[in-house]
C-alpha atoms as a PDB file:
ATOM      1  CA  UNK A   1     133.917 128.307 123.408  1.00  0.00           C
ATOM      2  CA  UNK A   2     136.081 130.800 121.245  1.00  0.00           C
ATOM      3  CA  UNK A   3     139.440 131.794 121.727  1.00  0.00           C
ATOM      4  CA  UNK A   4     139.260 135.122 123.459  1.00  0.00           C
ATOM      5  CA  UNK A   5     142.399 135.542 125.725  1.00  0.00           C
ATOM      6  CA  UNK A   6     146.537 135.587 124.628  1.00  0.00           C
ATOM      7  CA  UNK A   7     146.224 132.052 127.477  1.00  0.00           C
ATOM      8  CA  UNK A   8     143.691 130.204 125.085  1.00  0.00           C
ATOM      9  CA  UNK A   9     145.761 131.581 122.110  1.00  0.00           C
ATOM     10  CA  UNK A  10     149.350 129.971 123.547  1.00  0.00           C
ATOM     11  CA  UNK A  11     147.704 126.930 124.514  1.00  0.00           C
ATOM     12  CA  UNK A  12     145.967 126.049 120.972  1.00  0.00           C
ATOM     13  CA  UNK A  13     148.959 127.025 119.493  1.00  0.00           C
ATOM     14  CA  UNK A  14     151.052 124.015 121.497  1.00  0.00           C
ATOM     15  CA  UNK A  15     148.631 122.059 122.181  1.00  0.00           C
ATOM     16  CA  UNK A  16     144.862 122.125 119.777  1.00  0.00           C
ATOM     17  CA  UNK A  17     145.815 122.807 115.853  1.00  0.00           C
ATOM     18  CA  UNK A  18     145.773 121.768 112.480  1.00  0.00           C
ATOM     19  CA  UNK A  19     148.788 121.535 110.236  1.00  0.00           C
ATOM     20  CA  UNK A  20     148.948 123.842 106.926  1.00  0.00           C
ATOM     21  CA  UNK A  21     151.230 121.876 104.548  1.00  0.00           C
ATOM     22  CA  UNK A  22     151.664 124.461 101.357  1.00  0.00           C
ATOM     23  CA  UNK A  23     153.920 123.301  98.733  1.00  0.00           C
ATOM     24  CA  UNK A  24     152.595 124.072  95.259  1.00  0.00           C
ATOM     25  CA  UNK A  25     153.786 124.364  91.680  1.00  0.00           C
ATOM     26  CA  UNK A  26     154.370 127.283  90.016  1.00  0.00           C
ATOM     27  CA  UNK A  27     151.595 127.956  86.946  1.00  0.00           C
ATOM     28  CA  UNK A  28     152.972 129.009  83.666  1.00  0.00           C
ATOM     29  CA  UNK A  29     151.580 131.841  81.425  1.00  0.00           C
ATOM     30  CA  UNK A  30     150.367 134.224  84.060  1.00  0.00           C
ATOM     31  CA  UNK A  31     150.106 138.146  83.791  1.00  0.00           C
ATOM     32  CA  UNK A  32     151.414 140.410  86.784  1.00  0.00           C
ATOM     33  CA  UNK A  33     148.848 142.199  88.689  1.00  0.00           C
ATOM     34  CA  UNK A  34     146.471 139.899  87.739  1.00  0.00           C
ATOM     35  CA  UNK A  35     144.605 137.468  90.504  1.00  0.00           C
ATOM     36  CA  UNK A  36     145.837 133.873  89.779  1.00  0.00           C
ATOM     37  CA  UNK A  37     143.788 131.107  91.215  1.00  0.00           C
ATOM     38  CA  UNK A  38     146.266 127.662  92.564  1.00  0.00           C
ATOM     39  CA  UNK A  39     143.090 125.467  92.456  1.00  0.00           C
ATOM     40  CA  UNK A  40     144.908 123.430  89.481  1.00  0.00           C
ATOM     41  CA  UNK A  41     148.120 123.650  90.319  1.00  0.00           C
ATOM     42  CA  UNK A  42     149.918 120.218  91.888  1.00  0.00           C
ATOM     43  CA  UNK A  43     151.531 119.799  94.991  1.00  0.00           C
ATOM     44  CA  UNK A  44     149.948 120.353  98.648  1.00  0.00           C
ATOM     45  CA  UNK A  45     147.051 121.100  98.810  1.00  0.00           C
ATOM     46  CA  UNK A  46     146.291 118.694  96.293  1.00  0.00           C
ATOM     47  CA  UNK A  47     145.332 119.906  92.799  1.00  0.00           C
ATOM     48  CA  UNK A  48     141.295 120.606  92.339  1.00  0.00           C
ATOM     49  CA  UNK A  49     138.926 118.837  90.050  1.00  0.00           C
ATOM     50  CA  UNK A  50     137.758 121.016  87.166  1.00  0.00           C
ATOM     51  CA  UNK A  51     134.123 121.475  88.667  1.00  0.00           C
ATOM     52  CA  UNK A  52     131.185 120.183  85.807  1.00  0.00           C
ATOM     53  CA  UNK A  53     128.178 121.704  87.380  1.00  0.00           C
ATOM     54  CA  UNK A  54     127.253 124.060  90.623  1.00  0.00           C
ATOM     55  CA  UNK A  55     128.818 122.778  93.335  1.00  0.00           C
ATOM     56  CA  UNK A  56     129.615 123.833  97.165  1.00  0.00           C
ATOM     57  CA  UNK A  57     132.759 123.573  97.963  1.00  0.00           C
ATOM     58  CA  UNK A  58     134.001 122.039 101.253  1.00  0.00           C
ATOM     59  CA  UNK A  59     136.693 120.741 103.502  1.00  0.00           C
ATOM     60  CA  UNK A  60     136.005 117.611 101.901  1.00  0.00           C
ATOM     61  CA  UNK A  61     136.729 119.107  98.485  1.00  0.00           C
ATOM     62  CA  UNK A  62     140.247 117.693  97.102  1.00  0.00           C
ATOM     63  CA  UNK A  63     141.852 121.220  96.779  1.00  0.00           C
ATOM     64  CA  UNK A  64     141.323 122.657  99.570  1.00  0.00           C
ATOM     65  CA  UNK A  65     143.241 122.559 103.068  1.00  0.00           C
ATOM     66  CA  UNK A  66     142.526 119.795 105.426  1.00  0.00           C
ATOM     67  CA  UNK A  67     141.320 120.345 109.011  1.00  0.00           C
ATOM     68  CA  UNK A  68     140.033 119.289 111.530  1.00  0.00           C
ATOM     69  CA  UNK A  69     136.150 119.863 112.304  1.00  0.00           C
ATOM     70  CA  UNK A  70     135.257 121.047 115.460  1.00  0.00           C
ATOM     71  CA  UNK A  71     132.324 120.815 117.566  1.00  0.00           C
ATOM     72  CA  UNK A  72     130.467 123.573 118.984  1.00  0.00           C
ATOM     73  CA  UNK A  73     131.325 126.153 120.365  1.00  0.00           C
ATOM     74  CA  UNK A  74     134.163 125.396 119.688  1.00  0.00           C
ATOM     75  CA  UNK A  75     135.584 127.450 116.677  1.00  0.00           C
ATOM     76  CA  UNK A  76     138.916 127.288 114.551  1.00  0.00           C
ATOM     77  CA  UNK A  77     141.253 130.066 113.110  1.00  0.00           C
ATOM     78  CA  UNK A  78     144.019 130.578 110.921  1.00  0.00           C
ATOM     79  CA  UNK A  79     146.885 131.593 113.546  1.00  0.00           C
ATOM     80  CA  UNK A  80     150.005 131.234 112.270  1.00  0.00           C
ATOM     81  CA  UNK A  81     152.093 131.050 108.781  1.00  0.00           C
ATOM     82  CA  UNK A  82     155.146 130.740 107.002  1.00  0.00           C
ATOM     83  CA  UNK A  83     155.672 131.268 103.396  1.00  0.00           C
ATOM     84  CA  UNK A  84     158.376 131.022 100.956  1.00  0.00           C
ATOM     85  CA  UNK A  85     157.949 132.102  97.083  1.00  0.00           C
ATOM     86  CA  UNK A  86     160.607 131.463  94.544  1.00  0.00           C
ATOM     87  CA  UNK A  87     159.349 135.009  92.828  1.00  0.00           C
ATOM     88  CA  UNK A  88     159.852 138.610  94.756  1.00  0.00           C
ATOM     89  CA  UNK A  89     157.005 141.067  95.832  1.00  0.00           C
ATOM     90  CA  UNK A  90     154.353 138.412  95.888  1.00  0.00           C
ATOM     91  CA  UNK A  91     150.934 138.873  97.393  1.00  0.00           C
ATOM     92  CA  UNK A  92     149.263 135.692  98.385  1.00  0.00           C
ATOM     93  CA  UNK A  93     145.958 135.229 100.002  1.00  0.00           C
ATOM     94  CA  UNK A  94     144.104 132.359 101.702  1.00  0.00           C
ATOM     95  CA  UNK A  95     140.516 132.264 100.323  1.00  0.00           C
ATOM     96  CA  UNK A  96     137.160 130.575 101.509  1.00  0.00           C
ATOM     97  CA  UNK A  97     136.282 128.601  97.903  1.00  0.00           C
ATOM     98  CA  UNK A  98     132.429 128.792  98.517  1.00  0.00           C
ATOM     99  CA  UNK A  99     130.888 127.194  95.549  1.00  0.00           C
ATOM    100  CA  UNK A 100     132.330 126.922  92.208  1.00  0.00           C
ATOM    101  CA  UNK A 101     130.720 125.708  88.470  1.00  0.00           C
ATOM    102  CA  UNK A 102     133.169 124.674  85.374  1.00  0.00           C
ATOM    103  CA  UNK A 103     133.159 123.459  82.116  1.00  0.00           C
ATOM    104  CA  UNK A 104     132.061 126.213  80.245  1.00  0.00           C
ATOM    105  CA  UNK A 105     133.539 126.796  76.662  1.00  0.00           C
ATOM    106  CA  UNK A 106     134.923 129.860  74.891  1.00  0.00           C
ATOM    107  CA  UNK A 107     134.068 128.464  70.992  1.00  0.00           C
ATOM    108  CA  UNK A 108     130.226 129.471  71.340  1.00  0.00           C
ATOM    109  CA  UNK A 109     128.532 132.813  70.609  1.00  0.00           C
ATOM    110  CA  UNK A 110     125.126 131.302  72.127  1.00  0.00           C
ATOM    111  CA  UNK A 111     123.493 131.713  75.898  1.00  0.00           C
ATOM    112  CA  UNK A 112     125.550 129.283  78.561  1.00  0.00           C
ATOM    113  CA  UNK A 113     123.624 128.712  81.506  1.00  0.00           C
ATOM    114  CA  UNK A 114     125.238 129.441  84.748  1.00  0.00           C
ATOM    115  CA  UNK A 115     123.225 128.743  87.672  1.00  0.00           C
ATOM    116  CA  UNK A 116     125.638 129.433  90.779  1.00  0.00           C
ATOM    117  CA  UNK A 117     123.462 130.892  93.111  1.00  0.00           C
ATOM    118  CA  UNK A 118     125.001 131.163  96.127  1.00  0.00           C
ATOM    119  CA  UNK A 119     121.750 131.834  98.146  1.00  0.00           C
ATOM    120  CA  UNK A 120     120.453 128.580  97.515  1.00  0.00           C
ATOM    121  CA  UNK A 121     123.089 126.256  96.763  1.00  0.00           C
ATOM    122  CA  UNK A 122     123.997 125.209 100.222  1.00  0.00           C
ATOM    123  CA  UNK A 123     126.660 127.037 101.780  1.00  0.00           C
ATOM    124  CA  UNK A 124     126.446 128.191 105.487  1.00  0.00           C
ATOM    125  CA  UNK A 125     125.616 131.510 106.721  1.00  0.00           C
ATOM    126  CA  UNK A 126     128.979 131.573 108.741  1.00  0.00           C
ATOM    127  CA  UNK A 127     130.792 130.741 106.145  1.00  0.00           C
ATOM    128  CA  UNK A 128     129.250 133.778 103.787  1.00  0.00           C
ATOM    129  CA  UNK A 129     129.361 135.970 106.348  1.00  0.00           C
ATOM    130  CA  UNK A 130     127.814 139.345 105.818  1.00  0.00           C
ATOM    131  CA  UNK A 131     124.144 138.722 105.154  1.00  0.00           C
ATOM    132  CA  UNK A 132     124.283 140.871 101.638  1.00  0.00           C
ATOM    133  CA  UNK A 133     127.044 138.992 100.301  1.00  0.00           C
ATOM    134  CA  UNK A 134     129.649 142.164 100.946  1.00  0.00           C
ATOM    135  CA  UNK A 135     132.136 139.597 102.152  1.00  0.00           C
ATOM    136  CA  UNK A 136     132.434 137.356  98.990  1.00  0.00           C
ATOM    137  CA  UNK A 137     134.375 137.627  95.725  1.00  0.00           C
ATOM    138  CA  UNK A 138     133.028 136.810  92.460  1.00  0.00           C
ATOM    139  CA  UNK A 139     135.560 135.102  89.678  1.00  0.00           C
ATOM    140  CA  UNK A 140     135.293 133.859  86.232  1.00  0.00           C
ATOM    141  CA  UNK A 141     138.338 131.249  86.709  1.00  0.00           C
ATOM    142  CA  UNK A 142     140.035 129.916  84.178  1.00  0.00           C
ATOM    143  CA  UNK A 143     140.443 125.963  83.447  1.00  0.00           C
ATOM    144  CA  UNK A 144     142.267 125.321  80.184  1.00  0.00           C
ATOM    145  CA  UNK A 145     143.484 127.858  77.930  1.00  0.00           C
ATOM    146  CA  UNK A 146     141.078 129.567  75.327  1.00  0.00           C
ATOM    147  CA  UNK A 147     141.973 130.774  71.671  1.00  0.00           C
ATOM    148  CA  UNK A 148     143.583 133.882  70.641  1.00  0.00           C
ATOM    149  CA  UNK A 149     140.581 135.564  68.547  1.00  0.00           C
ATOM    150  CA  UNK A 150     139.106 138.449  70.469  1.00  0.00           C
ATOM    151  CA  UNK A 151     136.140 137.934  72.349  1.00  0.00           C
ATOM    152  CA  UNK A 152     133.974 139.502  75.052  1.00  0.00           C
ATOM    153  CA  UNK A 153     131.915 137.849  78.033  1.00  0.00           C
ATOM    154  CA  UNK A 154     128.822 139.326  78.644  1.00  0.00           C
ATOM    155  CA  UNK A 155     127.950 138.367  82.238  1.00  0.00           C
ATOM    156  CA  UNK A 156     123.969 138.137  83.823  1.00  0.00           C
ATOM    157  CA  UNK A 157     123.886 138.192  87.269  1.00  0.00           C
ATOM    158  CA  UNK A 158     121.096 138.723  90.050  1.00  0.00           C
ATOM    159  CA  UNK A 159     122.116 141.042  93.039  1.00  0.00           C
ATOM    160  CA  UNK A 160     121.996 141.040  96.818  1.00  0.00           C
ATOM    161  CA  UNK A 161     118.479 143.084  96.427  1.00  0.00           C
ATOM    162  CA  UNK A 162     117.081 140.334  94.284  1.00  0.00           C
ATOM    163  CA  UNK A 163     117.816 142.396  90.924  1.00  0.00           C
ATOM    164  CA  UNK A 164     119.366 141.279  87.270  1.00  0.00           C
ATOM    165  CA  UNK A 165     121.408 142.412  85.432  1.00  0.00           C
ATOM    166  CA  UNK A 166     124.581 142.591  82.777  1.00  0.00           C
ATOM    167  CA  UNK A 167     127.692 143.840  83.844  1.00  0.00           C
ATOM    168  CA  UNK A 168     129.912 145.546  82.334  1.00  0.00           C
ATOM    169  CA  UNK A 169     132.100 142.773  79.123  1.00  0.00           C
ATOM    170  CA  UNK A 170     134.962 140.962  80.030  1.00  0.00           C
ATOM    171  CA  UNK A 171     137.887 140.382  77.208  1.00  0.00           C
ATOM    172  CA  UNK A 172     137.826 136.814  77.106  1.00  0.00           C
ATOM    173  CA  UNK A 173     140.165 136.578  73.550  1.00  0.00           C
ATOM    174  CA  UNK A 174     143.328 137.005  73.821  1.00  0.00           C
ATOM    175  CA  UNK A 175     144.203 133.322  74.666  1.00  0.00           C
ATOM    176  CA  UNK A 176     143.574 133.910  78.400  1.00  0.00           C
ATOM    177  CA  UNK A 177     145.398 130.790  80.566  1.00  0.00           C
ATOM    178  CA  UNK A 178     144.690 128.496  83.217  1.00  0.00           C
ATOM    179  CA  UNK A 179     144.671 130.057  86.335  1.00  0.00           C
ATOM    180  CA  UNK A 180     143.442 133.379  84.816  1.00  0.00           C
ATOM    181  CA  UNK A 181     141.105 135.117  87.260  1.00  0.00           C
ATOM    182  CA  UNK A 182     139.336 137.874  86.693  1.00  0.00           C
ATOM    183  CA  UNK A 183     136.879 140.027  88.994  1.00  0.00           C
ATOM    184  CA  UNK A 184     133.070 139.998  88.434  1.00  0.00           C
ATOM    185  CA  UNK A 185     132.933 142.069  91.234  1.00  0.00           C
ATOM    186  CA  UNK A 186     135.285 144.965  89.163  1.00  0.00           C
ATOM    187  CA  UNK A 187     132.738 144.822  86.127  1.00  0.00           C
ATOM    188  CA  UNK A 188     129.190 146.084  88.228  1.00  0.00           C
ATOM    189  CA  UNK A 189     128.795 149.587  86.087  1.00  0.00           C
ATOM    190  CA  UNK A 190     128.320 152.856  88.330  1.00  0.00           C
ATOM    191  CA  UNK A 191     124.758 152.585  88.884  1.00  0.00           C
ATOM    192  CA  UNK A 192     125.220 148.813  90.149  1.00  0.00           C
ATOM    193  CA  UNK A 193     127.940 150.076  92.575  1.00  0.00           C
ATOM    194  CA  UNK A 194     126.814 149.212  96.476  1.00  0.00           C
ATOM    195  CA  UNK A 195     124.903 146.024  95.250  1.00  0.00           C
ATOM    196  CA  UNK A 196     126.639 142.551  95.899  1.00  0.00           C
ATOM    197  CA  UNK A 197     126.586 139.820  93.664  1.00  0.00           C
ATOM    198  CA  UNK A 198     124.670 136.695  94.831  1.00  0.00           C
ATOM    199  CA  UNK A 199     124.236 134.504  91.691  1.00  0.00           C
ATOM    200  CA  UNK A 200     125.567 133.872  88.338  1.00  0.00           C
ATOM    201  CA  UNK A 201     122.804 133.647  85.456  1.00  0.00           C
ATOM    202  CA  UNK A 202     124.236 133.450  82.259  1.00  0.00           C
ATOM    203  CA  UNK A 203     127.029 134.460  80.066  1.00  0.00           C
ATOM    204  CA  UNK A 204     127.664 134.803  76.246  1.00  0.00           C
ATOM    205  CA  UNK A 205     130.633 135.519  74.161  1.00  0.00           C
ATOM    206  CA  UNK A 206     130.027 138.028  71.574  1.00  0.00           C
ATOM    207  CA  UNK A 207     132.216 135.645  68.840  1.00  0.00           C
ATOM    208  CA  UNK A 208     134.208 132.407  69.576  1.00  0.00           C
ATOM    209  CA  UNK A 209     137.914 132.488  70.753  1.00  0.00           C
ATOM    210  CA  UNK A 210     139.154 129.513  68.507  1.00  0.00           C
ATOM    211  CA  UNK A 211     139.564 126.854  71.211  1.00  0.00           C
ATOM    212  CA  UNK A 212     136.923 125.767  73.921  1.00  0.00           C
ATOM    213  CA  UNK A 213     139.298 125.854  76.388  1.00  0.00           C
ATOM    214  CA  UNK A 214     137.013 125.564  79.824  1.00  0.00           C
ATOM    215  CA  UNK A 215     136.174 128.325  82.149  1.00  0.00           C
ATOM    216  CA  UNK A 216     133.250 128.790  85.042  1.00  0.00           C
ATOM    217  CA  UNK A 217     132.786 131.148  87.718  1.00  0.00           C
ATOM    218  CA  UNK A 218     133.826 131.047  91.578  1.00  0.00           C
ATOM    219  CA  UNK A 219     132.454 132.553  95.088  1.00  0.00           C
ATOM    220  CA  UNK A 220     135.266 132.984  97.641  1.00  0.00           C
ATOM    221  CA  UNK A 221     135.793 134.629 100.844  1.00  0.00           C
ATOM    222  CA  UNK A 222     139.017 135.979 101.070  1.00  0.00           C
ATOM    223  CA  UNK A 223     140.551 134.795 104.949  1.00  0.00           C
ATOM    224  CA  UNK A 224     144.328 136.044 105.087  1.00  0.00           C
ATOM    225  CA  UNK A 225     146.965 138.204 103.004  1.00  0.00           C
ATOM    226  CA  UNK A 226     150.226 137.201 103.380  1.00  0.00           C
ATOM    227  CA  UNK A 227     152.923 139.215 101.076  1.00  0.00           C
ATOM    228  CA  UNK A 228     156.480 138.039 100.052  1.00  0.00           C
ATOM    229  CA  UNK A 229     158.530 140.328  99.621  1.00  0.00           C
ATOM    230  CA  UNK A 230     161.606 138.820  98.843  1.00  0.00           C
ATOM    231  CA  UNK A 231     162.237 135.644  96.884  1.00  0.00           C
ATOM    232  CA  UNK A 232     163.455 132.363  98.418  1.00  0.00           C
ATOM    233  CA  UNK A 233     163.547 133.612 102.075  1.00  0.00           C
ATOM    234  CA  UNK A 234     161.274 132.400 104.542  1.00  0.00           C
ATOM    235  CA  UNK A 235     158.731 135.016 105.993  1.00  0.00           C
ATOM    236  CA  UNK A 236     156.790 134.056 109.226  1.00  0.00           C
ATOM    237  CA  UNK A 237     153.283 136.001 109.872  1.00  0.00           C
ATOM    238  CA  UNK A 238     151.916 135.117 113.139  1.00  0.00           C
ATOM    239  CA  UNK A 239     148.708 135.350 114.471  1.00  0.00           C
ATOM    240  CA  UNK A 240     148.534 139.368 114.730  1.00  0.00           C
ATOM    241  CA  UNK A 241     149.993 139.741 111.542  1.00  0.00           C
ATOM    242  CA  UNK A 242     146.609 137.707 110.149  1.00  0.00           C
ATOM    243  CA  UNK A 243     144.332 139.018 112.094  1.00  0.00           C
ATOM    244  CA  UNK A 244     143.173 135.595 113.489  1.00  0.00           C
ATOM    245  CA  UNK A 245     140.361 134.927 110.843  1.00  0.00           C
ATOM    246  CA  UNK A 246     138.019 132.592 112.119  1.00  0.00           C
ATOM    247  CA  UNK A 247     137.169 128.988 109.904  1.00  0.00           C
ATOM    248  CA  UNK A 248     134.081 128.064 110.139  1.00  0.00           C
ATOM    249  CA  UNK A 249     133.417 123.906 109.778  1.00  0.00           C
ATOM    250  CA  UNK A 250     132.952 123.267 106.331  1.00  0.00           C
ATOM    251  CA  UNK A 251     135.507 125.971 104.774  1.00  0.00           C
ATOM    252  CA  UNK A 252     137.562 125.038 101.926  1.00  0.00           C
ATOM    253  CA  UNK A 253     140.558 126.738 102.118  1.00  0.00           C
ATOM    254  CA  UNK A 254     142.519 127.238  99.092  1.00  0.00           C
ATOM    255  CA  UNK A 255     145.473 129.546  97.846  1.00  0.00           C
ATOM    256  CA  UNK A 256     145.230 132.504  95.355  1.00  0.00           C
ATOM    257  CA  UNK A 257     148.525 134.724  94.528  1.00  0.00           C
ATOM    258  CA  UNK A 258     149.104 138.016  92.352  1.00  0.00           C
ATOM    259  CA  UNK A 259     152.169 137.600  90.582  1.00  0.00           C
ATOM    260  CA  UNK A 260     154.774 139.588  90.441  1.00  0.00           C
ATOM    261  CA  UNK A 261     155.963 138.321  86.819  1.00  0.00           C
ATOM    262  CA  UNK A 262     154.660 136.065  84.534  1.00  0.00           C
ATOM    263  CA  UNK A 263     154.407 133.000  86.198  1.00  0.00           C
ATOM    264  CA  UNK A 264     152.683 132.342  89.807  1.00  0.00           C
ATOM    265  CA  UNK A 265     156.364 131.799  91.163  1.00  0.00           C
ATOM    266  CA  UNK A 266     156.290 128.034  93.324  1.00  0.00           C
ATOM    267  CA  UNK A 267     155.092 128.544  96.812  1.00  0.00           C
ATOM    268  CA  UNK A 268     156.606 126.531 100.163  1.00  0.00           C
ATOM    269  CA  UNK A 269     155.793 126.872 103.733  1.00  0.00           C
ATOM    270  CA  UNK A 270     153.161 125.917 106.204  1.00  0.00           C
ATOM    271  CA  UNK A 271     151.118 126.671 109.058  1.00  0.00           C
ATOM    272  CA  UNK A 272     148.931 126.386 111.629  1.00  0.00           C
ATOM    273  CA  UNK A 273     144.844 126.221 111.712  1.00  0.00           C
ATOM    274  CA  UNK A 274     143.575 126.265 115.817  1.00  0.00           C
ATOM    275  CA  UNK A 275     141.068 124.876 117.709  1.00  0.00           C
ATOM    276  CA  UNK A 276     139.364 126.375 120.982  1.00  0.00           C
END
């Protein structure tokens, strides 16, 4: 079944959930305004691998939030959260981390393959959610820190109607840092706006930053947004307040923030994931 009446709601909440534990490190070297991914940083959930090749990501993923699987029909959702961020007017979100590929280098000026095709690799249909890939984010995510001599990403990528094409460059110089993330999505060019991204071909720096560093791209589905508006106080968000997304089995849960300074801030609080 799925939880469709304020009864089922109160019960799963006493009686049928998962715990959210959140308790992670703050990430140094971080610009405000700009989407930080948590996948590295330490604490609970544990810190992520840095991913070598195409991979789906799943609840089995170190990285992501543990849960427990249901069976069907019975569905979970994300019903209930508290948050506390050592930095002021913080947004936070919970994201879906759908498939992810690492270990690319900044140092190169040649071709690096790419290969995340989300279409293909593996991940569930309920999970994706709209059938044209509206619902997902695409990130280039940042590993290990790249070298200060400016550099720009030129990004092939194959679209919801089967199409390729570059996007617009992406400044990669500039020493961009661990946790960097930076939209894919925000690049399509004016006659690619409307199409969804569904696969990530290729990319090539136009010179070579200095340092390898390591970088990759990301698919995520973005659950909840919880903000934090003032620093060091606890702020609750119940079930209305985060519009009861659902979690399908399988979805690897992980935290992204925008910072309001120049570090990701450290994040406490926890939560509740239920079952019905």
């Amino acid at each position: 079944m799925t939880i469709t009446t304020r009864d089922q709601l109160i019960n799963a909440l006493a009686n049928n959930s998962s715990r959210i534990v959140l308790d992670k490190a703050s990430l140094a070297n971080q610009v405000a305004g700009r989407m930080c991914s948590l996948w590295r940083a330490t604490g609970q959930p544990a810190q992520g691998a840095i991913p070598t090749t195409a991979a789906v990501c799943t609840n089995a993923t170190t990285g992501g939030i543990q849960f427990t699987q249901q069976t069907a029909p019975a569905t979970s959702y994300i019903a209930q959260m508290t948050a506390l961020a050592s930095s002021s007017a913080m947004s936070w979100e919970i994201h879906d981390r759908l498939a992810h590929r690492g270990g690319l280098v900044l140092n190169v000026t040649t071709s690096q393959a790419v290969d995340l095709d989300l279409d293909l690799i593996g991940v569930s249909a309920e999970r994706i959610g709209d059938p044209n890939f509206g619902d997902v984010q695409t990130w280039l995510e940042v590993y290990t820190d790249g070298g200060a001599t400016a550099s720009n990403a030129t990004i092939n990528v194959t679209f919801d109607d089967n199409t390729d094409a570059n996007v617009s460059v992406q400044a990669v110089g500039g020493t961009i840092r661990a946790g960097h993330c930076f939209s894919v999505d925000a690049l399509r060019t004016t006659a690619q706006q409307g199409k969804n991204i569904k696969r990530i071909n290729t990319v090539q720096l136009s010179a070579s930053t200095g340092t390898a560093g390591n970088f990759g791209f990301t698919f995520t589905r973005p659950r909840a947004y919880i903000p934090t508006l003032v620093a060091n106080l606890s702020q609750p968000y119940d079930w209305a307040a985060l519009g009861l997304p659902a979690v399908p089995n399988g979805s690897c849960l992980q935290f992204m923030v925008v910072p309001s300074t120049t570090t990701s801030g450290t994040l406490r609080g926890g939560g509740k994931i239920i079952h019905g």
